[in-house]
Protein backbone atom coordinates (compact mmCIF):
# COMPACT_ATOMS: atom_id res chain seq x y z
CA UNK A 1 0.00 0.00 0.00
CA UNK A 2 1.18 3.52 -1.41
CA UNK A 3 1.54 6.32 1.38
CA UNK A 4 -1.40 8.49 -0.69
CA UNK A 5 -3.69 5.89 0.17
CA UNK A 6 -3.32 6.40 3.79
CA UNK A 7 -1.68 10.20 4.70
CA UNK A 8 -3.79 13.24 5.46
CA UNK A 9 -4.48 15.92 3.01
CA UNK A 10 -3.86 18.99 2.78
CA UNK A 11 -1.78 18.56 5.97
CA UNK A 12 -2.21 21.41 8.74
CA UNK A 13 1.10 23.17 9.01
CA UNK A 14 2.32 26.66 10.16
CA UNK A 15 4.20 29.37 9.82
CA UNK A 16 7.92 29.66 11.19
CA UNK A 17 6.63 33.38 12.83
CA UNK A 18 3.27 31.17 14.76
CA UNK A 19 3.35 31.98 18.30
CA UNK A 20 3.45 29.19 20.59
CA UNK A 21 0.43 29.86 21.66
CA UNK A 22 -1.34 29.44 18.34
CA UNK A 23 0.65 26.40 17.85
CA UNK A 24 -0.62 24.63 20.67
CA UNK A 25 -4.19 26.17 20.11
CA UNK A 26 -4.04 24.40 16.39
CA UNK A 27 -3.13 21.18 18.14
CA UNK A 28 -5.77 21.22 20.67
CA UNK A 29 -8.25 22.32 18.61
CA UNK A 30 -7.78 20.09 15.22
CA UNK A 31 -6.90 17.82 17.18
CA UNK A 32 -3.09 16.89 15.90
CA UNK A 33 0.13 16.33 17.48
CA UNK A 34 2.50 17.87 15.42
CA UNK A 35 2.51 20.72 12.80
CA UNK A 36 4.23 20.80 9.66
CA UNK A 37 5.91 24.60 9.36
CA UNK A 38 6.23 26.20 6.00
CA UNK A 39 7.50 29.16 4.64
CA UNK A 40 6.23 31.54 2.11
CA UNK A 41 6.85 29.40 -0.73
CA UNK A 42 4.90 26.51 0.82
CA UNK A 43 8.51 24.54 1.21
CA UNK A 44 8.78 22.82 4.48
CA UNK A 45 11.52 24.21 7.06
CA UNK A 46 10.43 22.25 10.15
CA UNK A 47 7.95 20.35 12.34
CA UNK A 48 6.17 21.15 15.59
CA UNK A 49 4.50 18.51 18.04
CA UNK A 50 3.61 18.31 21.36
CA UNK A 51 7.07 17.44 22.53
CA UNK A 52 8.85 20.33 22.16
CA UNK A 53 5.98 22.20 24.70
CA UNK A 54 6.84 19.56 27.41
CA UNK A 55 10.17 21.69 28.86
CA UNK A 56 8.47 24.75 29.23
CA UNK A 57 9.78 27.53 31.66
CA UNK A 58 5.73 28.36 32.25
CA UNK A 59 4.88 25.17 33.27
CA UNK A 60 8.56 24.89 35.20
CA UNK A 61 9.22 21.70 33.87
CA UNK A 62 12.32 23.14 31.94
CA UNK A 63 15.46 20.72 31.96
CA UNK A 64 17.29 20.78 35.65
CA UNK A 65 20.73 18.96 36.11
CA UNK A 66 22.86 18.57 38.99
CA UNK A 67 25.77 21.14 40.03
CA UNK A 68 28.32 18.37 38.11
CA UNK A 69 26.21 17.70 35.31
CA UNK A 70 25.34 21.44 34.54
CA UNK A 71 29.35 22.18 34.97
CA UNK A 72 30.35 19.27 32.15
CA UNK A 73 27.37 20.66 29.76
CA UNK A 74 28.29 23.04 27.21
CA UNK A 75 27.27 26.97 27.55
CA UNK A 76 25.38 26.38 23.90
CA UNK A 77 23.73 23.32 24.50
CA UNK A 78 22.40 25.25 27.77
CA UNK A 79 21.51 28.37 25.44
CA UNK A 80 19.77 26.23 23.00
CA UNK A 81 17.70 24.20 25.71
CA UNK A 82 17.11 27.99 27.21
CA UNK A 83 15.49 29.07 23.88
CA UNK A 84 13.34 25.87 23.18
CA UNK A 85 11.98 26.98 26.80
CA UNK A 86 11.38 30.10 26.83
CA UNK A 87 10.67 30.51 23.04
CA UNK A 88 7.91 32.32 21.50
CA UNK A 89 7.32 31.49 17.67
CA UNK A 90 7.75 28.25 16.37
CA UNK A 91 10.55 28.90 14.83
CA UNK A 92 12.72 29.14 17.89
CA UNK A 93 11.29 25.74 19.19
CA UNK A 94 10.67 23.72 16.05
CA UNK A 95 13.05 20.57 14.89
CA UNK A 96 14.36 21.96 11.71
CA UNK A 97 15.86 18.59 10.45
CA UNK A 98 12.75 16.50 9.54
CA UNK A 99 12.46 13.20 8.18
CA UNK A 100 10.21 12.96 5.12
CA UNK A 101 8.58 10.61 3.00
CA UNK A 102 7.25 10.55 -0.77
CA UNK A 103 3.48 9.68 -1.48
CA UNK A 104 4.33 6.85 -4.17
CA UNK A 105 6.67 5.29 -1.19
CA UNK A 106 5.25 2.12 0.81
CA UNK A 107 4.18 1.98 3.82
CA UNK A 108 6.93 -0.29 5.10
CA UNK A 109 9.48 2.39 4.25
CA UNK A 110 7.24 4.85 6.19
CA UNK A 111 7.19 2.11 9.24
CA UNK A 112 10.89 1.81 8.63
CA UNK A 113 12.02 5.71 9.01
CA UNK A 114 9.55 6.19 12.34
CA UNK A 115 11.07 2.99 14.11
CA UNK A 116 14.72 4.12 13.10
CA UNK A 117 14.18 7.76 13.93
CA UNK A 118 11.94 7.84 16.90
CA UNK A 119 9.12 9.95 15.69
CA UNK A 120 5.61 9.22 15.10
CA UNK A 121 4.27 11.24 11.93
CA UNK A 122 6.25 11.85 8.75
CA UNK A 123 5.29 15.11 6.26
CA UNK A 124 4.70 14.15 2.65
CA UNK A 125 6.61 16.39 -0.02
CA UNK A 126 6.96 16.45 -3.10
CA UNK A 127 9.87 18.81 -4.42
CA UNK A 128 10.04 19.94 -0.97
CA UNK A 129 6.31 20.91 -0.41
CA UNK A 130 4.16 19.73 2.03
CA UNK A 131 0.98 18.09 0.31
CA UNK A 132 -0.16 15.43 3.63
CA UNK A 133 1.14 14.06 6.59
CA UNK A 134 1.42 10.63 7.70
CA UNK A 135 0.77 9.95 11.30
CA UNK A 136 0.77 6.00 13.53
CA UNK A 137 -2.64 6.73 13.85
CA UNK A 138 -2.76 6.43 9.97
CA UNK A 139 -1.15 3.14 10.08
CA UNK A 140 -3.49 2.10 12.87
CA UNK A 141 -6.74 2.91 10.69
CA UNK A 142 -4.98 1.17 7.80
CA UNK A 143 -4.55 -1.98 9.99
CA UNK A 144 -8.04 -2.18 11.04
CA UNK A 145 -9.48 -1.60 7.74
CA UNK A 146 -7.56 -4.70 6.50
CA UNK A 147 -8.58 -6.58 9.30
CA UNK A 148 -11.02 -8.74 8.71
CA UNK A 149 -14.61 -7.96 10.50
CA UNK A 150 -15.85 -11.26 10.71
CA UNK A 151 -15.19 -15.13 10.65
CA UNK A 152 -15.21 -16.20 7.10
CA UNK A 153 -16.28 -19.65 6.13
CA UNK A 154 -13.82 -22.54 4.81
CA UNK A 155 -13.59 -26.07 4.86
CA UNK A 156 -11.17 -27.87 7.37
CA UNK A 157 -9.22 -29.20 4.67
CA UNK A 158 -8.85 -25.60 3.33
CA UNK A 159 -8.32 -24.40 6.84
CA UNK A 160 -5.51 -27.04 7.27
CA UNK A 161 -3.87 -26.36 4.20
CA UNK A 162 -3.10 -22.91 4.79
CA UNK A 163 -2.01 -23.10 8.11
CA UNK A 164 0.16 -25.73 7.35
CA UNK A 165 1.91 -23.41 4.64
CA UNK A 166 1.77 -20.19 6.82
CA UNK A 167 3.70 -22.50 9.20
CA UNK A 168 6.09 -24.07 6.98
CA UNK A 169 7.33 -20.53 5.54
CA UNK A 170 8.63 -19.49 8.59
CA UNK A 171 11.85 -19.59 9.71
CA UNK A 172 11.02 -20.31 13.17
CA UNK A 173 9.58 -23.87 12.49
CA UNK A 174 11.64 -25.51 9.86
CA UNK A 175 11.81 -27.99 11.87
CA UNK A 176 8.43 -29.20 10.98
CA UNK A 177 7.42 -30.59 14.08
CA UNK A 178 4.24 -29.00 14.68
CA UNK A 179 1.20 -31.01 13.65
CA UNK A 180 -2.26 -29.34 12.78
CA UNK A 181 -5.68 -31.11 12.70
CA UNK A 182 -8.96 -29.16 12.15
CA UNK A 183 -12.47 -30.03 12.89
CA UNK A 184 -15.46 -27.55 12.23
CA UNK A 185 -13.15 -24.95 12.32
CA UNK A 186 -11.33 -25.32 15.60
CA UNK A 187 -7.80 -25.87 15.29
CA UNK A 188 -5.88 -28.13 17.07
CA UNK A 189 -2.33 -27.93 17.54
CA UNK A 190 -0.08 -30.67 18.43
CA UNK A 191 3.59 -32.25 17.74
CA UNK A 192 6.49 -30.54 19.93
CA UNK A 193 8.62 -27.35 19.73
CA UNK A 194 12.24 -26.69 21.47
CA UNK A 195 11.28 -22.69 22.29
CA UNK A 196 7.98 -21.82 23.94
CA UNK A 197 8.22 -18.25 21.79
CA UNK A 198 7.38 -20.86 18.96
CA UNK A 199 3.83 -21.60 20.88
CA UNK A 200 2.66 -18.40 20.58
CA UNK A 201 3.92 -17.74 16.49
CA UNK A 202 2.01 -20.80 15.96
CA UNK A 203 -1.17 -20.01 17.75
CA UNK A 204 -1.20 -16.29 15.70
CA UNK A 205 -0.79 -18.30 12.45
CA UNK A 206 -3.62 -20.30 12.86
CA UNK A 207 -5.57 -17.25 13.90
CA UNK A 208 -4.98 -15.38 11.12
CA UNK A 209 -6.47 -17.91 8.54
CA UNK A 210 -9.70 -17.36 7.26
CA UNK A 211 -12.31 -19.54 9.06
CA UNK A 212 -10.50 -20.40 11.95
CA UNK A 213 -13.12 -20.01 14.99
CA UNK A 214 -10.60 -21.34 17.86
CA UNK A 215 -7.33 -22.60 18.42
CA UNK A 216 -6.31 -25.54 20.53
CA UNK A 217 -2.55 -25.58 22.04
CA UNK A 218 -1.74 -29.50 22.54
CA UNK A 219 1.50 -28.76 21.98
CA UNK A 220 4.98 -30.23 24.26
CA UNK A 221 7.69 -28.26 24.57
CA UNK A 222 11.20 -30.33 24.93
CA UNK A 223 14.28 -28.59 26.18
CA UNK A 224 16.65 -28.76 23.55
CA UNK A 225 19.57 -29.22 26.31
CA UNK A 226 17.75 -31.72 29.06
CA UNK A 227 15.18 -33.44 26.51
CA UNK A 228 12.67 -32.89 29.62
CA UNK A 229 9.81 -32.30 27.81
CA UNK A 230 6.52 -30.24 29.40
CA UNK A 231 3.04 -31.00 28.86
CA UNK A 232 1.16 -28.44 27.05
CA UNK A 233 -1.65 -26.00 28.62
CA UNK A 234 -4.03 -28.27 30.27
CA UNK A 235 -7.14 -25.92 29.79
CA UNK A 236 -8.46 -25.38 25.95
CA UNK A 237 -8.98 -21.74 24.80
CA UNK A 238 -11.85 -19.66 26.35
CA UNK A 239 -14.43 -18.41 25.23
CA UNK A 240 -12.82 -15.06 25.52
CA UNK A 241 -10.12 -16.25 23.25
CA UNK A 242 -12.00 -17.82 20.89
CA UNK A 243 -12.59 -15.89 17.41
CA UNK A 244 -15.96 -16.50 16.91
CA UNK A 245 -16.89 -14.22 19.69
């Protein structure tokens, strides 16, 4: 899925001259966390959110260190915490390095830059111009659009089949030890693993295949070391657990 599909357009942004206080008024009332800032030209020269209002001299929750720490930290990095505290236009507290993203990019890229970045919403340009914003809450309304909203119907043999190749992709189970058996759409799974976090990748395979209405864990874990083996889970899936509910 292409970025477009899923960003927010026109994106709200700002000017680098905004007071604060507008700022945070845009925030509250759109409802947004962070504000793309613009220039004239519509070209973007920063970002605003709702972090850079947390160290805020009038809330006195500005940065304090000890004697030591404030002696070993540089006059300008002082200066430049000073400013983002005390600041009045967004210009003076904004991040002026931002991480952007195109709108014919996927979304795994956009998923890749906010994991190795830290942030949580990425401006769309194109030629340097803001034209949306993509936010996690995007992602999150992506992800439960493709969810599916109900069980779908499918024989056990079709239900078996595709958990058994879901399974068999993975890396984490080549070694084929894990047995499944279906019957009216409850799956039951049995054989052995030798690392309990294979239980649990199991169990969300089955899940995820169409049709599925429960899922079973019969199966033994054996400590690859020892060879002691352990019994699996004694009590079938609850109702609560079950995907039918």
């Amino acid at each position: 899925m292409l970025i477009q599909a899923v960003m927010n357009a026109p994106a709200i942004t700002v000017g680098p001259k905004t007071s604060v206080v507008d700022a945070a008024k845009i925030m509250l009332d759109r409802r947004v966390s962070g504000l793309p800032v613009v220039d004239a030209g519509g070209n973007l020269v920063g970002i605003v959110s709702e972090g850079d209002f947390l160290r805020r001299g009038e809330l006195h929750t500005e940065r304090k260190r000890s004697w030591l720490l404030d002696f070993l930290t540089s006059p300008g990095k002082i200066a430049d915490e000073y400013v983002r505290s005390h600041g009045r236009s967004v210009d003076e507290v904004m991040t002026s390095e931002v991480v952007t993203i195109a709108p014919d990019a996927m979304l795994t890229e956009a998923v890749g830059l906010m994991e190795k970045h830290g942030i949580k919403r990425l401006p769309v340009t194109v030629k340097g111009k803001v034209i949306g914003i993509v936010c996690r809450s995007d992602l999150l309304r992506a992800l439960v659009n493709m969810l599916p909203k109900q069980i779908m119907h499918a024989s056990d043999e079709a239900i078996t089949q595709a958990i058994v190749a879901e399974i068999s992709q993975q890396s984490w189970s080549q070694n084929g030890f894990i047995k499944v058996n279906v019957l009216n759409g409850v799956v039951e799974l049995s054989g052995s693993i030798f690392d309990e976090r294979e239980r649990l990748a199991a169990t969300v395979a089955a899940e995820n295949v169409p049709g599925v209405k429960s899922v079973s864990d019969q199966i033994v874990w054996i400590d690859p070391y020892l060879g002691v083996t352990m019994p699996a889970p004694s009590t079938p899936a609850t109702p609560e657990q079950s995907l039918s509910d």
